[in-house]
N, C-alpha and C. Protein backbone atom coordinates (compact mmCIF):
# COMPACT_ATOMS: atom_id res chain seq x y z
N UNK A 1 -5.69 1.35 18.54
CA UNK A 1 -5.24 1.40 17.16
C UNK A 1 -4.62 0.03 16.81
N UNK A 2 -4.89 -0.20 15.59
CA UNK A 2 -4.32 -1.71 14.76
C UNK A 2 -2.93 -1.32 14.37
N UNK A 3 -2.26 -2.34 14.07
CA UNK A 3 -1.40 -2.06 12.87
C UNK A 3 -1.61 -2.28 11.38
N UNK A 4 -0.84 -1.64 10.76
CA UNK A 4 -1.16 -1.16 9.45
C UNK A 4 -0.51 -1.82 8.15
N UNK A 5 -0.85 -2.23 7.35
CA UNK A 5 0.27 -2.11 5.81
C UNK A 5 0.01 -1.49 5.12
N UNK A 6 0.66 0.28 4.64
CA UNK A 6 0.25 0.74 3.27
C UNK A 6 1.39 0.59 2.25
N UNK A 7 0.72 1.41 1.67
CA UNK A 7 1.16 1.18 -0.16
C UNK A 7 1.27 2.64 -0.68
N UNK A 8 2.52 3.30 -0.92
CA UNK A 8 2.15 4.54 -1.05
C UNK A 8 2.45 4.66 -2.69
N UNK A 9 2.00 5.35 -3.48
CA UNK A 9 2.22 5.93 -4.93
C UNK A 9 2.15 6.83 -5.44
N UNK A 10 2.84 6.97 -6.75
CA UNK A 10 2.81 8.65 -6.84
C UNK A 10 1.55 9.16 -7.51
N UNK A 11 0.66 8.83 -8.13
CA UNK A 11 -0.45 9.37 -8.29
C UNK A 11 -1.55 8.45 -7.99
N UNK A 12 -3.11 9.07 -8.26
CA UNK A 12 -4.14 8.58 -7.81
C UNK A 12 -4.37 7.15 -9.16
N UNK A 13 -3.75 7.52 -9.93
CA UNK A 13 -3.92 7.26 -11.28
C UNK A 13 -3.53 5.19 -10.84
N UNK A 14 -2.24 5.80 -10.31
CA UNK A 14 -1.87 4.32 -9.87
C UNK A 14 -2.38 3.52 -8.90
N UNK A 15 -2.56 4.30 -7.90
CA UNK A 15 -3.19 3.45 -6.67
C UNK A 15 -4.48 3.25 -7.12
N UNK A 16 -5.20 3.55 -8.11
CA UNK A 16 -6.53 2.51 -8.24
C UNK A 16 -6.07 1.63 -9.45
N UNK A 17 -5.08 2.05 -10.19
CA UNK A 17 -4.56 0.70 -11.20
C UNK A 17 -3.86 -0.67 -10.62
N UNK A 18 -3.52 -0.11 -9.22
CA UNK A 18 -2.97 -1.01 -8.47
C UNK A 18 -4.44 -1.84 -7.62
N UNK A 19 -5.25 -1.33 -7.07
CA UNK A 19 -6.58 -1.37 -6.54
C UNK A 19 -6.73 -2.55 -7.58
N UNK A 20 -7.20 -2.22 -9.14
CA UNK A 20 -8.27 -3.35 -9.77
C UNK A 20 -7.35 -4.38 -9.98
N UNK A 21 -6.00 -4.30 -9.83
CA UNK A 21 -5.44 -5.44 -10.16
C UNK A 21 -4.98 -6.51 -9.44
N UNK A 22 -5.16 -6.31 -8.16
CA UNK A 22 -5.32 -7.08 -6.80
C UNK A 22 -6.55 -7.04 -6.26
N UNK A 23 -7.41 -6.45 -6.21
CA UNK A 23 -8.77 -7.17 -6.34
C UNK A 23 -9.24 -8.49 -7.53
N UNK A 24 -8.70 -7.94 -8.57
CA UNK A 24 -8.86 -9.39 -9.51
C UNK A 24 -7.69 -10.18 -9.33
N UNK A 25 -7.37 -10.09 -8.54
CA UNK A 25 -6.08 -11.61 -8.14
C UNK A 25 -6.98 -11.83 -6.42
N UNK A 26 -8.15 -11.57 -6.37
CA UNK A 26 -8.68 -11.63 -4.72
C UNK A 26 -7.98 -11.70 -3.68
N UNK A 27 -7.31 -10.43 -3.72
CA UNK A 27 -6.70 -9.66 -2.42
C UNK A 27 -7.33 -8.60 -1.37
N UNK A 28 -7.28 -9.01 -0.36
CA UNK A 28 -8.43 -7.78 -0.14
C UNK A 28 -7.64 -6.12 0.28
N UNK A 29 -8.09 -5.34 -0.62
CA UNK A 29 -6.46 -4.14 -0.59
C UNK A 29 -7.71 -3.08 -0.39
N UNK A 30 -8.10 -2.28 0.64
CA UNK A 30 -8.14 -0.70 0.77
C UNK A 30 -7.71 0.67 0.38
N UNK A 31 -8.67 1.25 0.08
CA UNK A 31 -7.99 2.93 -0.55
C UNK A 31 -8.24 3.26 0.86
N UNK A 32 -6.93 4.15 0.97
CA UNK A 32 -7.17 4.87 2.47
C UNK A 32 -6.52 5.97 1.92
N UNK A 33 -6.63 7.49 2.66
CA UNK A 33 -6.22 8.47 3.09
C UNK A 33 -4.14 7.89 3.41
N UNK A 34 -3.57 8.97 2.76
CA UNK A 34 -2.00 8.72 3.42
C UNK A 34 -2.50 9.08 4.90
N UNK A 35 -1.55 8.46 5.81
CA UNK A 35 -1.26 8.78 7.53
C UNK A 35 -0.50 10.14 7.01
N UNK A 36 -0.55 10.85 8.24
CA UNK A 36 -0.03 12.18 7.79
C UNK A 36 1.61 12.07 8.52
N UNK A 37 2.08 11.46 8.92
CA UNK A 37 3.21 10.81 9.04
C UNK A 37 3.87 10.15 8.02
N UNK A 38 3.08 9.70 6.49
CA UNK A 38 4.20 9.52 5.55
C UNK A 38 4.21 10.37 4.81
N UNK A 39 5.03 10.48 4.25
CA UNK A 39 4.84 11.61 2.94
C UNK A 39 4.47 11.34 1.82
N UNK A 40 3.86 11.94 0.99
CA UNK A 40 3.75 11.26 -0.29
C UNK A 40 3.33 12.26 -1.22
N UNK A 41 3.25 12.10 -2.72
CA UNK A 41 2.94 13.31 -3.56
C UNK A 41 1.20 12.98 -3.93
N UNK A 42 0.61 11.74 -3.55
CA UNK A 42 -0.40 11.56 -3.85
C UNK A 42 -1.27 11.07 -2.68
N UNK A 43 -2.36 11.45 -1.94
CA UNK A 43 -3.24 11.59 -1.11
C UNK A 43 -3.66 10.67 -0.33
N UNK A 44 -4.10 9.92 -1.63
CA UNK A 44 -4.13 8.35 -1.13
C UNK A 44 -3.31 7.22 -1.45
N UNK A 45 -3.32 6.41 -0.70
CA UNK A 45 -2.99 5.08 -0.24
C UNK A 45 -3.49 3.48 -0.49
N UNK A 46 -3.25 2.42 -0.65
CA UNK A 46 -3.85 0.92 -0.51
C UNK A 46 -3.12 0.52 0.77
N UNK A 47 -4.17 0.38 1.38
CA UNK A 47 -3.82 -0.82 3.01
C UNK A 47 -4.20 -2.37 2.68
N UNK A 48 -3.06 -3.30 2.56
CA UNK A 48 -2.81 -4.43 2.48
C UNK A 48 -2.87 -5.51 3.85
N UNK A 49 -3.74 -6.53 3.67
CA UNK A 49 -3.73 -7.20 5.03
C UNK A 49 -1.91 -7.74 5.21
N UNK A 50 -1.73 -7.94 6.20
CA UNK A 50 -0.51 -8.47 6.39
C UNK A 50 -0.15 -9.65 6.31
N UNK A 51 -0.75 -10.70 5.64
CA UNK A 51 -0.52 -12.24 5.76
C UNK A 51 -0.75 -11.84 4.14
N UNK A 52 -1.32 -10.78 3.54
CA UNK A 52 -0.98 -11.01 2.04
C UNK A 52 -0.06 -9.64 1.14
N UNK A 53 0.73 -8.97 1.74
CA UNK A 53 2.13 -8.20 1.21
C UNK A 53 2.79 -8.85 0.72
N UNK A 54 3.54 -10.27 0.64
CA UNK A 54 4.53 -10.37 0.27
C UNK A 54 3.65 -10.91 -1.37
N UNK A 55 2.90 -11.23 -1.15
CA UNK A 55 1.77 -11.85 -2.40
C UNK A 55 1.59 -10.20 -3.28
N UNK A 56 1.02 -9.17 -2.72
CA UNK A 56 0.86 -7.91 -2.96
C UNK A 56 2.43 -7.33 -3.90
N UNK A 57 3.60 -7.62 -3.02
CA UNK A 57 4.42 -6.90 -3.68
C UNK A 57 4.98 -7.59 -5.22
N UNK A 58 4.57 -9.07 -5.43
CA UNK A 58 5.18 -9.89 -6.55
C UNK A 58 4.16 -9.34 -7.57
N UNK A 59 3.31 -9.17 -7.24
CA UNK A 59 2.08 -8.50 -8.18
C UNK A 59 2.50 -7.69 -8.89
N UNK A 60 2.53 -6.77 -7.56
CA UNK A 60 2.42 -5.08 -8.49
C UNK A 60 3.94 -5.18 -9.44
N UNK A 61 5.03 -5.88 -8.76
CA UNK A 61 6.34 -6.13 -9.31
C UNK A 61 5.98 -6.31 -10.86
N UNK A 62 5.07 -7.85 -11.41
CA UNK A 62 4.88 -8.11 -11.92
C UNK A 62 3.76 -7.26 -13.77
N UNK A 63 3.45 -6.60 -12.52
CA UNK A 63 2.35 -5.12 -13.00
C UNK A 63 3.14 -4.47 -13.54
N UNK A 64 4.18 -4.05 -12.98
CA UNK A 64 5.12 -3.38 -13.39
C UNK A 64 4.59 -1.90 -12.65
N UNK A 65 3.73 -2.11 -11.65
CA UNK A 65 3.09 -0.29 -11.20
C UNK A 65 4.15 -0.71 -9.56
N UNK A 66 5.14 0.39 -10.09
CA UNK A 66 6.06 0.23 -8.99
C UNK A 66 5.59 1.65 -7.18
N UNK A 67 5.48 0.54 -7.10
CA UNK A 67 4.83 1.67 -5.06
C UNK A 67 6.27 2.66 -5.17
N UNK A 68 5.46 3.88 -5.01
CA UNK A 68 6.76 4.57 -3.85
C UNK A 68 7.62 4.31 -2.77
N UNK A 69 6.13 3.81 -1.59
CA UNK A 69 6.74 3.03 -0.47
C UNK A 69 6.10 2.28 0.10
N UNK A 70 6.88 1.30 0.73
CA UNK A 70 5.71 0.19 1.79
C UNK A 70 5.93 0.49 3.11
N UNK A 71 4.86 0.56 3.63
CA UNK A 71 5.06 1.07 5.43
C UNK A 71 4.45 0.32 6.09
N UNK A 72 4.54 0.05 7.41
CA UNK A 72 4.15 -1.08 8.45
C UNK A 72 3.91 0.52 9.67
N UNK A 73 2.72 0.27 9.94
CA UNK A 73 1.89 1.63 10.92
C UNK A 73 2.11 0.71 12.23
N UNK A 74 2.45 1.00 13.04
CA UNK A 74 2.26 0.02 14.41
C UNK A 74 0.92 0.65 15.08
N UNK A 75 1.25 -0.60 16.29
CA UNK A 75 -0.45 0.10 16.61
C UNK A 75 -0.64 1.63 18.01
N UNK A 76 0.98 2.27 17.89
CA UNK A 76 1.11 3.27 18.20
C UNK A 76 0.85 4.11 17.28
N UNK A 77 0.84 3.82 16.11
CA UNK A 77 0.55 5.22 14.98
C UNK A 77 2.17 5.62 14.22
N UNK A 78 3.13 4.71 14.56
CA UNK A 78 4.50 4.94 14.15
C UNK A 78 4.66 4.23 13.13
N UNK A 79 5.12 4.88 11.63
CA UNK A 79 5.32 4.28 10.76
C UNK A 79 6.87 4.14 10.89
N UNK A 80 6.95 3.12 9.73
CA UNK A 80 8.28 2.49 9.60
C UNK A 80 8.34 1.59 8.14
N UNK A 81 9.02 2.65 7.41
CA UNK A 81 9.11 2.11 6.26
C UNK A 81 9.89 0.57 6.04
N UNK A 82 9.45 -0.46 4.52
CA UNK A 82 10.05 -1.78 4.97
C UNK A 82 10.78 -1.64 3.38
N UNK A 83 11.53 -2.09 3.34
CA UNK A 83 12.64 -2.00 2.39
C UNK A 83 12.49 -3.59 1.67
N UNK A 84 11.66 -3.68 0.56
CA UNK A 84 11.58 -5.29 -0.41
C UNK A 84 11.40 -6.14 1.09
């Protein structure tokens, strides 16, 4: 197993408004399935490469489409939420 960066939100609605809007800033961001280790009210997820999150979070900041949560998956499968 890899390690991970997701992006969790509260609806589907957002995580693909978040999706087209970092794809058109050429980020490369994934819809994934939530890990069933985070919680969340909405299903899916965006997995963010890790050399581009901190680029990812000024965005969506900027978007104003605020994430629920940001998590770092290790490559045990242990999430660990990251706080800004």
């Amino acid at each position: 197993m890899r390690d991970r960066w997701i992006i969790t939100f509260e609806s589907v609605h957002k995580v693909i408004k978040a999706e087209k809007i970092l794809k058109a800033s050429n980020l490369s961001v994934n819809v994934t399935p939530v890990p069933r280790n985070i919680s969340s009210d909405c299903g899916i997820a965006l997995e963010v490469p890790e050399m581009g999150r901190e680029k990812v979070k000024k965005i969506l900041k900027t978007s104003k489409i605020l994430p629920e949560g940001y998590y770092h998956i290790d490559n045990k499968g242990v999430a660990n939420e990251i706080f800004n």
